[in-house]
PDB file of N, CA and C in Angstrom:
ATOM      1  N   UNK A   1     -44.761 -35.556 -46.590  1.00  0.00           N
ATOM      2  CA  UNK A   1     -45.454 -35.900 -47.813  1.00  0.00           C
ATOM      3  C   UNK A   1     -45.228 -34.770 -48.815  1.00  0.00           C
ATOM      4  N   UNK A   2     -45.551 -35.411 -49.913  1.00  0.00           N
ATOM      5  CA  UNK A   2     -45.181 -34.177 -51.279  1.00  0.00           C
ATOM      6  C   UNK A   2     -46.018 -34.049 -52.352  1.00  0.00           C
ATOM      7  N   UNK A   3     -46.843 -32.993 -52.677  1.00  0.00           N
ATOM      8  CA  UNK A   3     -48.078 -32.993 -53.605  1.00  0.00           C
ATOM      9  C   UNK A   3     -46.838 -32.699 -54.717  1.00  0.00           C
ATOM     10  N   UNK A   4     -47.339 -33.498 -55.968  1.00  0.00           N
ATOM     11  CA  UNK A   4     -47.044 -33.356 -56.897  1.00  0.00           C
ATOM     12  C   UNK A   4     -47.521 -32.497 -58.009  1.00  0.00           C
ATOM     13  N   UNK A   5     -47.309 -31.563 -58.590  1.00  0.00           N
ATOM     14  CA  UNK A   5     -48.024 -30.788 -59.185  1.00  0.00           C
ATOM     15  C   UNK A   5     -47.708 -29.918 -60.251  1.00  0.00           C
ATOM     16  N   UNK A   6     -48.606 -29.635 -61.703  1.00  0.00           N
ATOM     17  CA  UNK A   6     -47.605 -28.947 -62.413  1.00  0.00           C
ATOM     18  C   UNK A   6     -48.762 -27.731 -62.592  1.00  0.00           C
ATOM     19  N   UNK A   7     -48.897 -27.050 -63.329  1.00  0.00           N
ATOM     20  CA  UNK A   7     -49.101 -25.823 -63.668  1.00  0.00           C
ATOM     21  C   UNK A   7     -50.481 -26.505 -65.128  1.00  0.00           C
ATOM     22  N   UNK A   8     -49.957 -27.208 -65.271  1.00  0.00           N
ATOM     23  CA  UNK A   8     -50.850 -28.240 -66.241  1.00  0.00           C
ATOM     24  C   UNK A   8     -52.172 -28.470 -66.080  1.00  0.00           C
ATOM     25  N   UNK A   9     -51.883 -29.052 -64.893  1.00  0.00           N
ATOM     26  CA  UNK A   9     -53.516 -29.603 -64.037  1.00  0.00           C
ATOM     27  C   UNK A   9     -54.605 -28.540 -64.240  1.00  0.00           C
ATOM     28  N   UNK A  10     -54.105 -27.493 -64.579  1.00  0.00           N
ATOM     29  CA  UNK A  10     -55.032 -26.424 -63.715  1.00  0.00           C
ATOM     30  C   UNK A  10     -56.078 -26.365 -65.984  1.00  0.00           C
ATOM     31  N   UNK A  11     -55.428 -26.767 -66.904  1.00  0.00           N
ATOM     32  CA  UNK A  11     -56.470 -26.712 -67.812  1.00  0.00           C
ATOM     33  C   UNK A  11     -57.110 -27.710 -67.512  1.00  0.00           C
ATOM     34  N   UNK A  12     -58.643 -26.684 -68.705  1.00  0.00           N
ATOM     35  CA  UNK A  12     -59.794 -27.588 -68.493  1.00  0.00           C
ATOM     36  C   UNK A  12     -60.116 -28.385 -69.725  1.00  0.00           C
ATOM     37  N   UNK A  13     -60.024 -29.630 -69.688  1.00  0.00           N
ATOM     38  CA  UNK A  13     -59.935 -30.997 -70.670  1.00  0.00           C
ATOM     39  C   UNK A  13     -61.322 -31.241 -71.014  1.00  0.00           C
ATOM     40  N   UNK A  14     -62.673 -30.572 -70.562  1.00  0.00           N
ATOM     41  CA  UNK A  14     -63.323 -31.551 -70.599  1.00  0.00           C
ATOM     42  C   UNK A  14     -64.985 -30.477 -69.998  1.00  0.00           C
ATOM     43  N   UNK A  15     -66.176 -30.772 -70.600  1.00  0.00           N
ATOM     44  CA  UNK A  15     -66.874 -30.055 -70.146  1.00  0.00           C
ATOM     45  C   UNK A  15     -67.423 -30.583 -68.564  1.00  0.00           C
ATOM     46  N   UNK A  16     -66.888 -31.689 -68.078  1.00  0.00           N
ATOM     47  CA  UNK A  16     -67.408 -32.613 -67.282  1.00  0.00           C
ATOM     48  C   UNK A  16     -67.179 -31.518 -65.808  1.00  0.00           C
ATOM     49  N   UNK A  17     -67.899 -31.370 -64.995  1.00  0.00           N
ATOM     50  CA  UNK A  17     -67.600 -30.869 -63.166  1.00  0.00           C
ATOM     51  C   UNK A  17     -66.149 -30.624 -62.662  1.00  0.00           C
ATOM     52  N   UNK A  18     -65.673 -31.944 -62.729  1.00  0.00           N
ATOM     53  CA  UNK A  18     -64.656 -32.222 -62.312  1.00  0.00           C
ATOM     54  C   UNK A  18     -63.681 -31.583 -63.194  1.00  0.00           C
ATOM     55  N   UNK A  19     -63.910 -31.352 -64.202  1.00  0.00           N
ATOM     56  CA  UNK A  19     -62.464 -30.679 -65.239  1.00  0.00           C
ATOM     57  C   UNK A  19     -62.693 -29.233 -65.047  1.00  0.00           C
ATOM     58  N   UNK A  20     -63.860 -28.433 -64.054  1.00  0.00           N
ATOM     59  CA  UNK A  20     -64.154 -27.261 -64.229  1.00  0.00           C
ATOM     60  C   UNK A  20     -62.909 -26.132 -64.315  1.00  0.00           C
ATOM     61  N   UNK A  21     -62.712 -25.026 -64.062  1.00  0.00           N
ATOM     62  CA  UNK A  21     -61.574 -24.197 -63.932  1.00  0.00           C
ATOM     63  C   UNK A  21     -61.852 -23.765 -62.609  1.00  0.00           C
ATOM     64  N   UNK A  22     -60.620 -23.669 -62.122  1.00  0.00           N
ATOM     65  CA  UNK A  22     -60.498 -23.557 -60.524  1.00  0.00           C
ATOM     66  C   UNK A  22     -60.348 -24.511 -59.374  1.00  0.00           C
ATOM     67  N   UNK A  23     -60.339 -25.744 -60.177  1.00  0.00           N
ATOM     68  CA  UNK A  23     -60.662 -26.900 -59.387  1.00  0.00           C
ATOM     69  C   UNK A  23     -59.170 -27.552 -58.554  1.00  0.00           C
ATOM     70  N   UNK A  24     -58.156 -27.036 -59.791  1.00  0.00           N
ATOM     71  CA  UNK A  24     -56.653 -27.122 -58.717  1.00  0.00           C
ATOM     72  C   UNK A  24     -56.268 -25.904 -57.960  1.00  0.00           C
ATOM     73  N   UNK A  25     -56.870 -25.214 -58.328  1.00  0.00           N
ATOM     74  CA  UNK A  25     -56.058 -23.590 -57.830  1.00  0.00           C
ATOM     75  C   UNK A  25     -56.701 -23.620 -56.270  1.00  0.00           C
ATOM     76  N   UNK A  26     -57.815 -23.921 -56.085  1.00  0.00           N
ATOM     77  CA  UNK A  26     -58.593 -24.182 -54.717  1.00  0.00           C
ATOM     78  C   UNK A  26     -57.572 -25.776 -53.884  1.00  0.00           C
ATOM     79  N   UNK A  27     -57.733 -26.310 -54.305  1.00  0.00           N
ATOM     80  CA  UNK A  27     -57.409 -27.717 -53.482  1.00  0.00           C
ATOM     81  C   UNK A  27     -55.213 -27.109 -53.420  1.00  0.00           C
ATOM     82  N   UNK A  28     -54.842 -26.430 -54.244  1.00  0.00           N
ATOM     83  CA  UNK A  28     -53.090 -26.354 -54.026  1.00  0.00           C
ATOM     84  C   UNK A  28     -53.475 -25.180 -52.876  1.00  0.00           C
ATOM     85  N   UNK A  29     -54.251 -24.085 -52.889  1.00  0.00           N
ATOM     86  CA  UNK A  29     -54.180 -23.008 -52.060  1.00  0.00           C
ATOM     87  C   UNK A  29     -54.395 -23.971 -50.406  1.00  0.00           C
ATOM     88  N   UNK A  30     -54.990 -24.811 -50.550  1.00  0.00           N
ATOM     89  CA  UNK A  30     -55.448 -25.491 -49.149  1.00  0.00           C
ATOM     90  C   UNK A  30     -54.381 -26.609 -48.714  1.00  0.00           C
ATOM     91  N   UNK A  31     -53.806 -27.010 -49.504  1.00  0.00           N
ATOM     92  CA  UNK A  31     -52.186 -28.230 -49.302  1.00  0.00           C
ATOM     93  C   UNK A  31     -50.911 -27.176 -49.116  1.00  0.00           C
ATOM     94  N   UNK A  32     -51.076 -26.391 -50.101  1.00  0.00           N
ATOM     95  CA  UNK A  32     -49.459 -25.547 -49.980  1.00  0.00           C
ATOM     96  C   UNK A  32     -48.546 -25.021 -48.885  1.00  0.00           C
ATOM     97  N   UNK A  33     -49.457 -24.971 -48.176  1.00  0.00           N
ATOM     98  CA  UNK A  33     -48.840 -24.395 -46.731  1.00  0.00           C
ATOM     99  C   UNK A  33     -48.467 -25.424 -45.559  1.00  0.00           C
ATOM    100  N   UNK A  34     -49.292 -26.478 -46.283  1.00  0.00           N
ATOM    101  CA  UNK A  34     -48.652 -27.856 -45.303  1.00  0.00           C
ATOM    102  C   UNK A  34     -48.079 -28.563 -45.363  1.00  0.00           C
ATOM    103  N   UNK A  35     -47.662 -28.777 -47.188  1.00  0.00           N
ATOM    104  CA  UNK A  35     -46.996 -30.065 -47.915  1.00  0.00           C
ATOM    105  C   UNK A  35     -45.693 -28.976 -48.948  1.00  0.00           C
ATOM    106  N   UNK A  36     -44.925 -30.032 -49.237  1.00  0.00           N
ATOM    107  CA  UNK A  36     -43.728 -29.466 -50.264  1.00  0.00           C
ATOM    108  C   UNK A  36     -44.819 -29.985 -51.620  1.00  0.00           C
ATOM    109  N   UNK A  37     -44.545 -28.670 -52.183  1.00  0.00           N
ATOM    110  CA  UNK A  37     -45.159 -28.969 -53.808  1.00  0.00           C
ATOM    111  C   UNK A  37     -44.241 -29.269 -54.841  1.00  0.00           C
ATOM    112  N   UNK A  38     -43.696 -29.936 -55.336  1.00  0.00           N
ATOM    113  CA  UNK A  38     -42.883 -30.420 -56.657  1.00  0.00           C
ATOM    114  C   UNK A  38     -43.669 -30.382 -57.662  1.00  0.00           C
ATOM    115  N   UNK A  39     -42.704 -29.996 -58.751  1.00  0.00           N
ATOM    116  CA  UNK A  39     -43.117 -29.766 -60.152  1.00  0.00           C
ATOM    117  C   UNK A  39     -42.515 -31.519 -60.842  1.00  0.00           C
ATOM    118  N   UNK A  40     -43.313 -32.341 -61.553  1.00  0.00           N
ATOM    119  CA  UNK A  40     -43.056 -33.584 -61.983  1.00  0.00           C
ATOM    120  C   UNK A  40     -41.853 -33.312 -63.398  1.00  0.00           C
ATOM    121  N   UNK A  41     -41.000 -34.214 -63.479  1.00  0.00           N
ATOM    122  CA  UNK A  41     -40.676 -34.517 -64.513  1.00  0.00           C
ATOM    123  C   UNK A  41     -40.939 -35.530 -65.525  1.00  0.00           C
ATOM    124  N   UNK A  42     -40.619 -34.999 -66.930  1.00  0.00           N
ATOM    125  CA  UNK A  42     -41.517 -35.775 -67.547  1.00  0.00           C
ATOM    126  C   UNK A  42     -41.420 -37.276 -67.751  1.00  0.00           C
ATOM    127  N   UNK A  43     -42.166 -37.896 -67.748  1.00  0.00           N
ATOM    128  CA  UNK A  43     -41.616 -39.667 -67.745  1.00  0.00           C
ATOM    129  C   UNK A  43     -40.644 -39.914 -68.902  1.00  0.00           C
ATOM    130  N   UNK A  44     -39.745 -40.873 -68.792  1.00  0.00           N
ATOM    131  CA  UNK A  44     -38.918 -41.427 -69.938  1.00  0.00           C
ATOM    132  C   UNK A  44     -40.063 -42.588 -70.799  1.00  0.00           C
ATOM    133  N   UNK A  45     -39.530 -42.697 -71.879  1.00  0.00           N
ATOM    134  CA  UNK A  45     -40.924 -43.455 -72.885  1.00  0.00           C
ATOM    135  C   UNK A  45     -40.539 -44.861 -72.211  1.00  0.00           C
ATOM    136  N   UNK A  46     -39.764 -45.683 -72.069  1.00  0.00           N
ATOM    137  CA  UNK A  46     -39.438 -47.106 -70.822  1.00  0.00           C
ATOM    138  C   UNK A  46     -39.748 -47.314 -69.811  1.00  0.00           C
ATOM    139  N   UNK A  47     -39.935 -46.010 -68.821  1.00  0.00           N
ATOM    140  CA  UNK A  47     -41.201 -45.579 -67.801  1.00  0.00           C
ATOM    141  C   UNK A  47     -42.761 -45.928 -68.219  1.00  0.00           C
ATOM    142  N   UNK A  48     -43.152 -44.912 -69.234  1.00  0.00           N
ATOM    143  CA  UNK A  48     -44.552 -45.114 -69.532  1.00  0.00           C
ATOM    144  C   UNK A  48     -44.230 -46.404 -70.506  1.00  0.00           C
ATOM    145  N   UNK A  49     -43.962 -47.208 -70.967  1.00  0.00           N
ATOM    146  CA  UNK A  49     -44.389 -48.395 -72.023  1.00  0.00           C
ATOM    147  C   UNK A  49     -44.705 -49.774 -70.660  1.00  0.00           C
ATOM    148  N   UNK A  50     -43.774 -49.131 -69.276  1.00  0.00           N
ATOM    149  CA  UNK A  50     -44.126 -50.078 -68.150  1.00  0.00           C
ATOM    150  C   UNK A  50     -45.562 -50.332 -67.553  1.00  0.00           C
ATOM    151  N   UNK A  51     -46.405 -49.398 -68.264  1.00  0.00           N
ATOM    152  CA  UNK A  51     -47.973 -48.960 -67.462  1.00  0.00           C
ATOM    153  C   UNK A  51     -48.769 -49.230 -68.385  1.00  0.00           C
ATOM    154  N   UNK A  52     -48.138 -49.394 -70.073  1.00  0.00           N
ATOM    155  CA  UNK A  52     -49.526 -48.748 -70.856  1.00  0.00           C
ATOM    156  C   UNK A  52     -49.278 -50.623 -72.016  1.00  0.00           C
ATOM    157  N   UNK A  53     -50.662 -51.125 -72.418  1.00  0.00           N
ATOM    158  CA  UNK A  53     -50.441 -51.666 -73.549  1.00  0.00           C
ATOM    159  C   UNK A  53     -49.937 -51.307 -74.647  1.00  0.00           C
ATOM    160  N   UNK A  54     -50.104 -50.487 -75.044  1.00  0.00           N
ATOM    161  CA  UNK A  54     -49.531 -49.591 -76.107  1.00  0.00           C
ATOM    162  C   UNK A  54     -47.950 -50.134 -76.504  1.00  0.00           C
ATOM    163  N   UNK A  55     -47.546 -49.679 -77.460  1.00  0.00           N
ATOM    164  CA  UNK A  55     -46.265 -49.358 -77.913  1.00  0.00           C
ATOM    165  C   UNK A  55     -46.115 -47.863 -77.994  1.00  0.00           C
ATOM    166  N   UNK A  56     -45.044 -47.487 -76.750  1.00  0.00           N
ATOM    167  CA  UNK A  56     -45.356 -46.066 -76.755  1.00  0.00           C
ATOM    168  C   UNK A  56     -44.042 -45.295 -77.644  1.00  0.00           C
ATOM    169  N   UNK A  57     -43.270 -46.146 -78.783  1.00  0.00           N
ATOM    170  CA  UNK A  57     -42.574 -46.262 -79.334  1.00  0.00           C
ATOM    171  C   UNK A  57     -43.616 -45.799 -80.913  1.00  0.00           C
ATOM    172  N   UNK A  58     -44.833 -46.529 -80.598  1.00  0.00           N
ATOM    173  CA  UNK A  58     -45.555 -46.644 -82.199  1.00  0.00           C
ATOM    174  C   UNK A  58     -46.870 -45.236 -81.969  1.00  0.00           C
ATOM    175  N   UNK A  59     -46.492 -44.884 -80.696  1.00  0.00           N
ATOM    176  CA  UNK A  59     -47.311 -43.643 -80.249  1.00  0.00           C
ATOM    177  C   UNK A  59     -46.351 -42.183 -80.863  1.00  0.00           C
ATOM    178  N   UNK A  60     -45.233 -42.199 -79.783  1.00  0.00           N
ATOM    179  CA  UNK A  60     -44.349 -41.329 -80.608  1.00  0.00           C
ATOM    180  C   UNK A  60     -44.088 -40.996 -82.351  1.00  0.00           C
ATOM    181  N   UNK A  61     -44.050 -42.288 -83.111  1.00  0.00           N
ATOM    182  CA  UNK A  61     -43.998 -42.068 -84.448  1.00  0.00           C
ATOM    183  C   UNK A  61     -45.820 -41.972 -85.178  1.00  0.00           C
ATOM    184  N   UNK A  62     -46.625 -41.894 -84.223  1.00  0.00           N
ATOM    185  CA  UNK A  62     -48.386 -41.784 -84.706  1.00  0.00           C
ATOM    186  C   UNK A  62     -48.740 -42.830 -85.343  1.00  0.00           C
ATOM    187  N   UNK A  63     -48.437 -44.081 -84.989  1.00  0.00           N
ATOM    188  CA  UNK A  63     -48.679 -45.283 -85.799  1.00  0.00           C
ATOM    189  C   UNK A  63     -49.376 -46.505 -84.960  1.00  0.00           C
ATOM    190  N   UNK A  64     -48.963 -45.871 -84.043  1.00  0.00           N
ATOM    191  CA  UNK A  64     -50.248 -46.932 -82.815  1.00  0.00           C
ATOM    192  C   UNK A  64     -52.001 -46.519 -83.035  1.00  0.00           C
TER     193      UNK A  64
END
């Protein structure tokens, strides 16, 4: 198996528990030694327009 993971995760978005700081740095220190960690690449916009209602075409130009 392969945790996926970027360096990203680890800001905090949000005053909510769950967005606290520290909250990936604890859970990767406890997987890392058992799982391969990969860094994600970023989706192609034909990738994400497959998931999202959106026009992620009218997102890119700020018009959605």
């Amino acid at each position: 198996m392969k945790v996926i993971y970027h360096p990203r995760y680890e800001e905090v978005y949000s005053s909510d528990p769950a967005a606290a700081a520290g909250r990936m740095e604890s859970i990767l220190k406890e997987v890392s030694p058992h799982f391969e960690v990969v860094t994600p690449e970023p989706a192609a916009a034909d990738d994400i327009s497959l998931v999202t209602p959106m026009s992620i075409y009218g997102i890119f130009r700020g018009v959605a």
